[in-house]
Protein backbone atom coordinates (compact mmCIF):
# COMPACT_ATOMS: atom_id res chain seq x y z
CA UNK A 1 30.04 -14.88 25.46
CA UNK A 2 32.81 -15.40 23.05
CA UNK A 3 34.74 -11.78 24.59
CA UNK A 4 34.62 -13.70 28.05
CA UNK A 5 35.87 -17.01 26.73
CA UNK A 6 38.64 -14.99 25.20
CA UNK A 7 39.81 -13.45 28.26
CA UNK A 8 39.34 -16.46 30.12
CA UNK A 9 41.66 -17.79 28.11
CA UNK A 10 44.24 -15.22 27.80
CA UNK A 11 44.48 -15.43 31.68
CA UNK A 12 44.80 -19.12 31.62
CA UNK A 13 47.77 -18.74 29.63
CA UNK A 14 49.41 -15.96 32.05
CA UNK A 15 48.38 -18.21 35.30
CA UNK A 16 50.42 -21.36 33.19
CA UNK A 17 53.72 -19.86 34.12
CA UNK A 18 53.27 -18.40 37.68
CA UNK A 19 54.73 -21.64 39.17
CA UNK A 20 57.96 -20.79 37.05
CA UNK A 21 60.94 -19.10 37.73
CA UNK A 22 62.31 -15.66 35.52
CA UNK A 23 65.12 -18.36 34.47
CA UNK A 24 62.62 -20.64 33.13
CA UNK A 25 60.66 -18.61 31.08
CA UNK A 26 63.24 -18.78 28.55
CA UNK A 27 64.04 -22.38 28.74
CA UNK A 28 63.95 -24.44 25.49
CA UNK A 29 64.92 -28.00 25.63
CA UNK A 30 65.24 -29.07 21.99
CA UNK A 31 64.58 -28.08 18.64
CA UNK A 32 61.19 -29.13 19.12
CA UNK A 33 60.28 -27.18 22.11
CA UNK A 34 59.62 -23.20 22.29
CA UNK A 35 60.42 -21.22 25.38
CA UNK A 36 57.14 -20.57 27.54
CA UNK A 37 57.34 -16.58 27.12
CA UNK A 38 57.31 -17.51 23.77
CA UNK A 39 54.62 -19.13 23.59
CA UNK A 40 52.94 -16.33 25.45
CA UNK A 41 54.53 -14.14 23.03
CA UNK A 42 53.14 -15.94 19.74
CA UNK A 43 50.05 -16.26 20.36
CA UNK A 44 49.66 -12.52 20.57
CA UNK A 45 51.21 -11.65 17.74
CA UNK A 46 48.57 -13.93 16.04
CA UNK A 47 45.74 -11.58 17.42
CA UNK A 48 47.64 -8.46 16.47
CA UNK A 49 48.58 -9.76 12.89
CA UNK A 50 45.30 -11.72 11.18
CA UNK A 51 42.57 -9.64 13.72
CA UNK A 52 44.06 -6.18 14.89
CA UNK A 53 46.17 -4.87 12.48
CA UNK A 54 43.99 -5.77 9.06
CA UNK A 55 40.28 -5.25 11.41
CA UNK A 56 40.42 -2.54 13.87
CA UNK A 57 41.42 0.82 12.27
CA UNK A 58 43.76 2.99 13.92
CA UNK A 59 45.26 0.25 15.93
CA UNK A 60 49.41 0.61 16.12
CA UNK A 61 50.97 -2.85 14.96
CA UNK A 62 53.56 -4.46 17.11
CA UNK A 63 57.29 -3.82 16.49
CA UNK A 64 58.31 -5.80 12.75
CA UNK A 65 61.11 -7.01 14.98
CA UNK A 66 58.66 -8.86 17.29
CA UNK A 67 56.67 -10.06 14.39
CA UNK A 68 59.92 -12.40 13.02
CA UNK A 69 60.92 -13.30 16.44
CA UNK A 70 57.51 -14.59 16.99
CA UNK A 71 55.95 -15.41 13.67
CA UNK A 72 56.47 -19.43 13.73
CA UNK A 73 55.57 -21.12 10.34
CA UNK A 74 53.31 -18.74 8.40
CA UNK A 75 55.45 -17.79 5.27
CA UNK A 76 52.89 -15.43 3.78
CA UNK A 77 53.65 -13.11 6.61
CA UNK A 78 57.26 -12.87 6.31
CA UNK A 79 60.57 -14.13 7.42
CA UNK A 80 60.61 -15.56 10.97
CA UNK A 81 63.64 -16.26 14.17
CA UNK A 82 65.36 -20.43 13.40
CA UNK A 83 62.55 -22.35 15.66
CA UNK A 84 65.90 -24.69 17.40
CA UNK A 85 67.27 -20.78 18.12
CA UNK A 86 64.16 -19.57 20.29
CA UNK A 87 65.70 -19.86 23.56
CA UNK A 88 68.14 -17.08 22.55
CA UNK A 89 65.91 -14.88 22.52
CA UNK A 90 66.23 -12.62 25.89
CA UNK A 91 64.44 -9.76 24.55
CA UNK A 92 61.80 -8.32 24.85
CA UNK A 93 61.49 -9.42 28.33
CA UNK A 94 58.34 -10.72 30.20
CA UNK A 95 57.25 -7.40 31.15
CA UNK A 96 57.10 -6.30 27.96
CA UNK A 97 55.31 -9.08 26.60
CA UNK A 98 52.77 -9.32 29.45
CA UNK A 99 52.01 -5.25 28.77
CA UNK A 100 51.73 -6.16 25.24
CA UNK A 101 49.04 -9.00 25.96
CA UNK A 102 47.34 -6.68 28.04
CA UNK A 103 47.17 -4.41 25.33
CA UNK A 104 46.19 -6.66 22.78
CA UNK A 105 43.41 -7.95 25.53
CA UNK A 106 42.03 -4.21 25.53
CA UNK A 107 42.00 -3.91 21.98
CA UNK A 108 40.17 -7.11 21.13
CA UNK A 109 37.42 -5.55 23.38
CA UNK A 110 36.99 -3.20 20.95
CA UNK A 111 37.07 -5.26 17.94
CA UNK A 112 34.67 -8.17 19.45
CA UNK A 113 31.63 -5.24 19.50
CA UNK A 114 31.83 -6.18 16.11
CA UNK A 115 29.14 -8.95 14.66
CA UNK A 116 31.00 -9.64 11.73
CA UNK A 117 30.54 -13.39 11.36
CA UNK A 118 34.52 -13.67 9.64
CA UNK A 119 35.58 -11.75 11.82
CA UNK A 120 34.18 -13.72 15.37
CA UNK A 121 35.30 -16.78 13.44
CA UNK A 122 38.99 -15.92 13.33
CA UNK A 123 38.74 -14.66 16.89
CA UNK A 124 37.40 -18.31 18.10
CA UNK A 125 40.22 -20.05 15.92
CA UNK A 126 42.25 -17.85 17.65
CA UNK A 127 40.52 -18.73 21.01
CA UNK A 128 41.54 -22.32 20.11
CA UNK A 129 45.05 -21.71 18.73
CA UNK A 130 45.87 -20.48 22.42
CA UNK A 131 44.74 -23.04 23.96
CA UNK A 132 46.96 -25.44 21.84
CA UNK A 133 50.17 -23.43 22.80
CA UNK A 134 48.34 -23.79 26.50
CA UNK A 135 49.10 -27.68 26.36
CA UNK A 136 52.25 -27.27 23.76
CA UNK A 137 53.85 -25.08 26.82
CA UNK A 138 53.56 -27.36 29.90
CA UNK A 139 55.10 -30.32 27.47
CA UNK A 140 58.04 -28.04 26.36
CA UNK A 141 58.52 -27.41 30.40
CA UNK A 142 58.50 -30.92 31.01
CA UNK A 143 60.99 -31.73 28.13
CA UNK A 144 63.19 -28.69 29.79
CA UNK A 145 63.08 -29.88 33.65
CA UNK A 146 63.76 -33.30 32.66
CA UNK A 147 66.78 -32.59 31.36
CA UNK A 148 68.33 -30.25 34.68
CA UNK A 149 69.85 -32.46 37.27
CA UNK A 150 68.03 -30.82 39.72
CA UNK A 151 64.30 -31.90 38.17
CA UNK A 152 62.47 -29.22 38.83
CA UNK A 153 58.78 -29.58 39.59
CA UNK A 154 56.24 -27.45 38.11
CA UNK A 155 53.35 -28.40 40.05
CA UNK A 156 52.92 -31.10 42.62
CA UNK A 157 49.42 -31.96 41.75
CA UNK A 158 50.39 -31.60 37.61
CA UNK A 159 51.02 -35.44 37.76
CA UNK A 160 47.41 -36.99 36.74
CA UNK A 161 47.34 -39.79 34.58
CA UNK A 162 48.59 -42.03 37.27
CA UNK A 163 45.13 -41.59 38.75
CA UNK A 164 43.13 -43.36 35.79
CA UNK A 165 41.22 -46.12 37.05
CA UNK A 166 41.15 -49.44 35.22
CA UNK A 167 38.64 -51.38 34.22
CA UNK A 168 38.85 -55.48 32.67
CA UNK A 169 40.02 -54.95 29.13
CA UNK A 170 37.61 -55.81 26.54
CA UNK A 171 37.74 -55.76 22.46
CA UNK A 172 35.07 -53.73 21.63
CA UNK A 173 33.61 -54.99 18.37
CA UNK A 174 32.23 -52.82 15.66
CA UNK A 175 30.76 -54.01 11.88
CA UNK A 176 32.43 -51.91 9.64
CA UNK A 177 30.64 -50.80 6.76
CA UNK A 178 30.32 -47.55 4.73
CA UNK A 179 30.44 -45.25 7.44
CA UNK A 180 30.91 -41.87 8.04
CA UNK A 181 33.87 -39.75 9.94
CA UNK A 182 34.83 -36.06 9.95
CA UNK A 183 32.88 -32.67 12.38
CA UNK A 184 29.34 -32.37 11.87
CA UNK A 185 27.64 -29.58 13.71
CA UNK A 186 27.89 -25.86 14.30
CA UNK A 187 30.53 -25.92 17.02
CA UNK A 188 33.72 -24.79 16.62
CA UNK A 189 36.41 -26.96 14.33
CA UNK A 190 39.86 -27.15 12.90
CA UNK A 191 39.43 -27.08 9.14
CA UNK A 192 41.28 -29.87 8.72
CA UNK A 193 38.10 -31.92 11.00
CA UNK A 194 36.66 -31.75 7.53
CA UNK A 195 34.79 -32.02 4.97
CA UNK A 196 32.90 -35.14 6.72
CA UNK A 197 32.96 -38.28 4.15
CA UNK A 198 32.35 -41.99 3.85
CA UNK A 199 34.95 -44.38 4.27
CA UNK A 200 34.53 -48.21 3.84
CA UNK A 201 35.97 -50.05 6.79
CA UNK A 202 36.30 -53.94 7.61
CA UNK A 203 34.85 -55.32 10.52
CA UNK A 204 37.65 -54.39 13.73
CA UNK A 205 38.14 -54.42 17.20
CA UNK A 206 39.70 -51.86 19.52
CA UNK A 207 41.08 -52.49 22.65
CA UNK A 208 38.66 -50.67 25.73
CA UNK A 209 41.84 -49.33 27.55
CA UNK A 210 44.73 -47.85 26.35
CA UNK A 211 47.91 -50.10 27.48
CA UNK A 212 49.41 -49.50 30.51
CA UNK A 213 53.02 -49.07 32.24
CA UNK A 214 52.91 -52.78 32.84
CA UNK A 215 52.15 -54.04 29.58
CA UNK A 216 54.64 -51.80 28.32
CA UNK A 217 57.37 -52.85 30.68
CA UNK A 218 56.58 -57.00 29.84
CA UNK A 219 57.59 -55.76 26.44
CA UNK A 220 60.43 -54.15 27.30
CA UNK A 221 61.43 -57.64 29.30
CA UNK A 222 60.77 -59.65 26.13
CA UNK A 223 63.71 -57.97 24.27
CA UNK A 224 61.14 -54.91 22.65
CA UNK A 225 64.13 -52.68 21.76
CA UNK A 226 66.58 -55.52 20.73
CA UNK A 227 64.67 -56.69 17.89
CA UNK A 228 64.51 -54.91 15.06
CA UNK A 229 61.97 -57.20 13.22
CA UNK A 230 59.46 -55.31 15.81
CA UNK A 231 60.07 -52.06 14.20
CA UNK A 232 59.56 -50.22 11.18
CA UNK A 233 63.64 -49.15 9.47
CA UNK A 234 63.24 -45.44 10.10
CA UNK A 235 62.03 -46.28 13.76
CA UNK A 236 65.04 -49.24 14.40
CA UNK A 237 67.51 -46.76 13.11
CA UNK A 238 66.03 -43.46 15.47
CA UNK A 239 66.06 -45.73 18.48
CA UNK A 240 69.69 -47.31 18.13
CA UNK A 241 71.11 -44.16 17.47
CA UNK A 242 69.08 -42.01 20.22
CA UNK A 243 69.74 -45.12 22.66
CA UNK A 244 65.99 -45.09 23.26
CA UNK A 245 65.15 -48.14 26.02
CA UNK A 246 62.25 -46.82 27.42
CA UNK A 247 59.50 -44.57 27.20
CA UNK A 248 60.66 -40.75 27.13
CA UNK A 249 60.54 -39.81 30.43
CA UNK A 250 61.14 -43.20 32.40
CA UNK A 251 63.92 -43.09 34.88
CA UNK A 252 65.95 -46.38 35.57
CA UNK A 253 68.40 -48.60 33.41
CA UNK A 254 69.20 -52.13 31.84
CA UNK A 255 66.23 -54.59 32.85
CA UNK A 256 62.96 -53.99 32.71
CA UNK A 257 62.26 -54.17 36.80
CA UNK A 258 64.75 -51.27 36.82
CA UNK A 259 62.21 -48.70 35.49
CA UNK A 260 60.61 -48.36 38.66
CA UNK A 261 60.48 -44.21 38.30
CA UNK A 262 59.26 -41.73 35.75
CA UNK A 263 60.05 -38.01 35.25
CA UNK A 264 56.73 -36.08 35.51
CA UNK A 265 55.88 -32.26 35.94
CA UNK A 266 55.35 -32.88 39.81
CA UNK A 267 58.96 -34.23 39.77
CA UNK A 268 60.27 -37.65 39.77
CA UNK A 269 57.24 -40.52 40.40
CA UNK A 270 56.57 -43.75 41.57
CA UNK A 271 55.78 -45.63 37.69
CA UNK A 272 52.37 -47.25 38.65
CA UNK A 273 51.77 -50.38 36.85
CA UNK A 274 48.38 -49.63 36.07
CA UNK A 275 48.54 -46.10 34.62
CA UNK A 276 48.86 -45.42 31.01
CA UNK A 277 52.03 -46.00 29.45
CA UNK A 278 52.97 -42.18 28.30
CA UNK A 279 55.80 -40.59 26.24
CA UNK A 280 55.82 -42.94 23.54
CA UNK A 281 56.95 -42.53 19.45
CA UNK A 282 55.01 -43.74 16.98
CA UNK A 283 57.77 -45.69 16.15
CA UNK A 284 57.69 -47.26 19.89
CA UNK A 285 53.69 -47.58 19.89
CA UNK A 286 53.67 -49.46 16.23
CA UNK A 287 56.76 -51.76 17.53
CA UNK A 288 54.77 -52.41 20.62
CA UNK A 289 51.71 -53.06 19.03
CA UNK A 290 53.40 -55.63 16.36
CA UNK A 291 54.80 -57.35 19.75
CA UNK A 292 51.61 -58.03 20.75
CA UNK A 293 49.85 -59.52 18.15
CA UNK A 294 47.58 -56.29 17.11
CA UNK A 295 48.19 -53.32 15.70
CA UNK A 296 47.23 -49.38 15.55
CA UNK A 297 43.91 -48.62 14.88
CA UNK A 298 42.88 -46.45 11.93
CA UNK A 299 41.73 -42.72 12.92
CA UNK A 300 39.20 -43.89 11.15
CA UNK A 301 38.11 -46.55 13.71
CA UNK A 302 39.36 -44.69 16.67
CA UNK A 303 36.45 -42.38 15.88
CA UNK A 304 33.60 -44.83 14.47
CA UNK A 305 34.04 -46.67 17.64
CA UNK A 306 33.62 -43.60 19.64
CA UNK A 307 30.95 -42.96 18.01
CA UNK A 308 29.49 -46.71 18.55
CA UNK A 309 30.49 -47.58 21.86
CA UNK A 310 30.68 -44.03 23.51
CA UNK A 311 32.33 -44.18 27.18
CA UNK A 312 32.93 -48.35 26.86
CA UNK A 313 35.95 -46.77 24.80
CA UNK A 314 37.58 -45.49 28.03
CA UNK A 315 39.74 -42.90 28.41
CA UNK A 316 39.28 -41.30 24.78
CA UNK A 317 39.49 -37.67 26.59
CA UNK A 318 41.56 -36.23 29.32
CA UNK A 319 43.99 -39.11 29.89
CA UNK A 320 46.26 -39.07 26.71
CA UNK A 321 46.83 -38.55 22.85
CA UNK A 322 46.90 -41.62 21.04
CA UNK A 323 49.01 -42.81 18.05
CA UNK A 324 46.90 -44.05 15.06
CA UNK A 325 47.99 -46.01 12.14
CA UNK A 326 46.96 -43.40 9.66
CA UNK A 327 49.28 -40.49 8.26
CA UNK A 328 48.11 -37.32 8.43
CA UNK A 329 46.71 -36.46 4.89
CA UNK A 330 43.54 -34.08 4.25
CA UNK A 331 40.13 -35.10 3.48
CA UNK A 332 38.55 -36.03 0.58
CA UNK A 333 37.59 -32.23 -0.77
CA UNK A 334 39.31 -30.58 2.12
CA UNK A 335 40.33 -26.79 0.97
CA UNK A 336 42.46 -24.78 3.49
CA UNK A 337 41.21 -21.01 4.26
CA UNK A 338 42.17 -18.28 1.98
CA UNK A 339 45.19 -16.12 2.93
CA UNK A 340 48.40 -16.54 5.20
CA UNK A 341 45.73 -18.42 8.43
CA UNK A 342 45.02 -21.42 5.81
CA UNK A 343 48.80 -22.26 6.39
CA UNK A 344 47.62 -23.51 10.13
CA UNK A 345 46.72 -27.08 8.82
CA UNK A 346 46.91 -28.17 5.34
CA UNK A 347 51.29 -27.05 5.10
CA UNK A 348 51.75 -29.84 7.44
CA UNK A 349 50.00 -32.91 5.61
CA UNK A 350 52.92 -34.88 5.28
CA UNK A 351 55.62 -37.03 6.95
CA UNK A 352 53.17 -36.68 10.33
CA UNK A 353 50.99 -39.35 11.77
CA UNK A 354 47.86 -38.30 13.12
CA UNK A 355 46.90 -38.77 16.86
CA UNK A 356 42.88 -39.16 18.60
CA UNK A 357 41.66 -38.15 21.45
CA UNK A 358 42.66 -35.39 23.86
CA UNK A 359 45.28 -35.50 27.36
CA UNK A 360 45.25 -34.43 30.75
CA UNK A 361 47.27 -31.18 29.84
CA UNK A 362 44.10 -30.19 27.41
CA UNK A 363 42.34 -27.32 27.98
CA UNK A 364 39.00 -28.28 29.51
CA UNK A 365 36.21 -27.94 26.57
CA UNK A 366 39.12 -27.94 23.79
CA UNK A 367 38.42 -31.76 23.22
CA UNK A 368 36.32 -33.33 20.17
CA UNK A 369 36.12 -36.54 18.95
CA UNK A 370 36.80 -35.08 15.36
CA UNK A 371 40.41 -33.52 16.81
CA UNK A 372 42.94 -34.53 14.68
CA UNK A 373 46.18 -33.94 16.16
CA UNK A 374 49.39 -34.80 14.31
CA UNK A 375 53.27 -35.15 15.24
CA UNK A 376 56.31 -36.55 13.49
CA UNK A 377 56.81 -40.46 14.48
CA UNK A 378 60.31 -39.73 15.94
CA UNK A 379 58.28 -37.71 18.30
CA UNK A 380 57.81 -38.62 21.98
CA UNK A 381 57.86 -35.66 24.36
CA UNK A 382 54.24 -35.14 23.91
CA UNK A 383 51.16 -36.67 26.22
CA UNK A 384 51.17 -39.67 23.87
CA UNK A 385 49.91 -43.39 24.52
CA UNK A 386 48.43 -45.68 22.59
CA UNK A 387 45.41 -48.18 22.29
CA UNK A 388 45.39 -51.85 20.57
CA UNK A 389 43.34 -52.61 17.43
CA UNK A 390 42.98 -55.95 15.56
C-alpha cells in the first residue's frame, strides 16, 4: 500500500510539468521561488540521502555535486547552492534528473520490502514532503508566468477557486473553555502537529466564509493601502516600498473598480466578486481584518471550530490557506526528530506566521485539520486568503 502511494506520487510530480516548456523548467521568479526541475530534483535527493544511501546496502549515492545543488536547508548534511541562485542552475538537465528519479523509484522498491517501522516512517514523511514541493511548484510557476509579458498559461482548467459557491455568512459561535488542539490518531503527521495539549480560550466567533474579492475590493475603495493606522509598521513599510495596491496577482490600476482582472495559472481571469480573495500577506489580511472591525483568528480557534462546527466552517479544505493570528512557535513539549530530518520543522519556528487549512493546489488526501503551514508575513505568492474572527 504505502510502495503504491509512493509511486503514485512520484508520477504526480513528473505529470506536474508536462504542460511546461524545456525553457520553463528552469524558471525562478524570486528569491522565494525554486525552479520546477528543481523541485523534481530535491525531492529525490531526499530519498537518496536520509532512505537509500544510510538503508539499502550497496546502493551508489548520487553525485556530492548534486547533493549541494539540491540540498535546500538541512545543514547537518552539508553545504548547499544560494536558494535566490537556483535558476542558474542548467545542469544536470531534465533527462538526467528524470533517469535519476527513475532510479531512485527502482531502488525504493527494494528498500520498501523492508517492515522496518523507522524505516516506512521516513518513507511516508517522505511521501508527504513531495507532495508539499507538488503544491510549492505550481505557485513558483505562477509567480514566474506572471511576471513574462506574454502570461503564459499552465493549464486552462488550473483556475478553481473562482468556482466556490457561497453561502449567507454567519458567525459561528463557539464557548471557549479548556480545550484541546494538536493530531490525535495513527495517521500520518508533521511533527510539528504535536504533542496535542490544552489551551484556554475565550468565548469567539469565526466568520463561516472566508472573505471574498468583493469585500476585499470595498476595502481597497475605502483608502485600505493609504492608511497606515490599518497596518502593523513592518507591514506599512513592505507595502509603500513594494508599491503593493492590491492583492498579488490582481491586474488593473488606481481605483478600486479598476481591478476587474487577476493573473491565474489558466492565464489572465475575469476577478469574480464572489470568489475568495487570494494572494494576500499577512500583513494585507491583518490590515484588512482591523478595517473591518474583527480580526485573525487564533490557529487555535481555526481548529476548535473545525472541530465544533465541522462543514458550517466552509471552505476549510481545498479552496485556500488561511492567515492566522498566531506565530509559528512549537508546542508545549514538542521535540524535533533526531538527526539532520528533525531540521524539517522545528529550524523554522520563528519570524513565520502559521496558516490553517489546505488550497486547491493541495494534493488530494494531503489535508488535515492539524496542518500547520507557516510563511513569512511579507509573503503573498502563495494560495493564501483569509477568514474573520471576533
Amino acid at each position: 500500500m504505502l510502495l503504491d502511494t509512493l509511486l503514485d506520487v512520484r508520477r504526480r510530480s513528473e505529470a506536474l510539468i508536462e504542460p511546461l516548456e524545456p525553457e520553463d523548467l528552469g524558471l525562478q521568479g524570486m528569491a522565494d521561488a525554486s525552479p520546477p526541475k528543481w523541485h523534481l530534483a530535491h525531492t529525490t535527493w531526499f530519498f537518496d540521502t536520509f532512505l537509500l544511501q544510510p538503508y539499502l546496502k550497496g546502493y551508489q549515492a548520487c553525485d556530492p555535486i548534486w547533493s549541494y545543488q539540491f540540498n535546500s536547508y538541512y545543514d547537518a548534511i552539508g553545504d548547499r547552492h544560494p536558494r535566490p541562485e537556483r535558476g542558474m542552475l542548467s545542469r544536470p538537465g531534465i533527462g538526467e534528473i528524470l533517469a535519476w528519479r527513475h532510479r531512485v523509484d527502482h531502488a525504493l522498491t527494494h528498500l520498501l520490502q523492508s517492515d522496518d517501522p523507522a524505516l516506512l516512517s521516513l518513507v511516508e514523511l517522505g511521501v508527504h514532503h513531495e507532495q508539499q514541493h507538488q503544491e510549492l511548484l505550481l505557485m513558483d510557476v505562477l509567480d514566474g508566468f506572471s511576471r513574462q509579458p506574454m502570461e503564459p498559461v499552465y493549464d486552462p482548467r488550473a483556475n478553481l477557486t473562482a468556482e466556490v459557491d457561497r453561502d449567507a455568512d454567519a458567525w459561528l459561535h463557539c464557548d471557549g473553555g479548556l480545550l484541546e488542539i494538536g493530531h490525535q490518531g495513527e495517521h500520518f503527521h508533521f511533527d510539528n502537529e504535536t504533542p496535542r495539549h490544552r489551551i484556554w480560550l475565550e468565548p469567539f466567533e469565526l466568520q463561516s466564509q472566508l472573505v471574498s474579492n468583493a469585500e476585499y475590493r470595498h476595502f481597497i475603495s475605502e483608502g485600505g493601502y493609504q492608511r497606515p493606522e490599518l497596518w502593523m509598521s513592518e507591514g506599512w513599510t513592505i507595502q509603500q516600498q513594494r508599491g503593493w495596491q492590491a492583492p498579488r496577482y490582481w491586474r488593473g490600476d488606481g481605483p478600486s473598480e479598476t481591478w476587474q482582472q487577476e493573473f491565474t495559472l489558466a492565464g489572465r481571469q475575469p476577478l469574480h466578486p464572489d470568489a475568495p480573495v487570494r494572494h494576500l500577506s499577512w500583513f494585507e489580511a491583518d490590515a484588512f481584518a482591523r478595517w473591518s472591525g474583527a480580526r485573525l483568528p487564533s490557529e487555535a480557534e481555526w481548529e476548535v471550530a473545525r472541530q465544533h462546527h465541522g462543514s458550517r466552517l466552509q471552505h476549510a479544505h481545498r479552496c485556500l490557506w488561511q492567515w492566522t493570528a498566531s506565530p509559528y512557535r512549537p508546542y508545549p513539549g514538542f521535540q524535533p526528530a533526531e538527526g539532520a530530518v528533525g531540521e524539517y520543522n522545528g529550524k523554522f519556528m520563528s519570524s513565520q506566521f502559521v496558516l490553517r487549512g489546505s488550497c486547491w493546489l493541495t494534493p488530494p488526501g494531503h489535508e488535515r485539520d492539524s496542518y500547520r503551514n507557516f510563511f513569512s508575513p511579507a509573503s503573498r505568492w502563495m494560495a493564501s486568503g483569509l477568514r474573520l474572527a471576533r
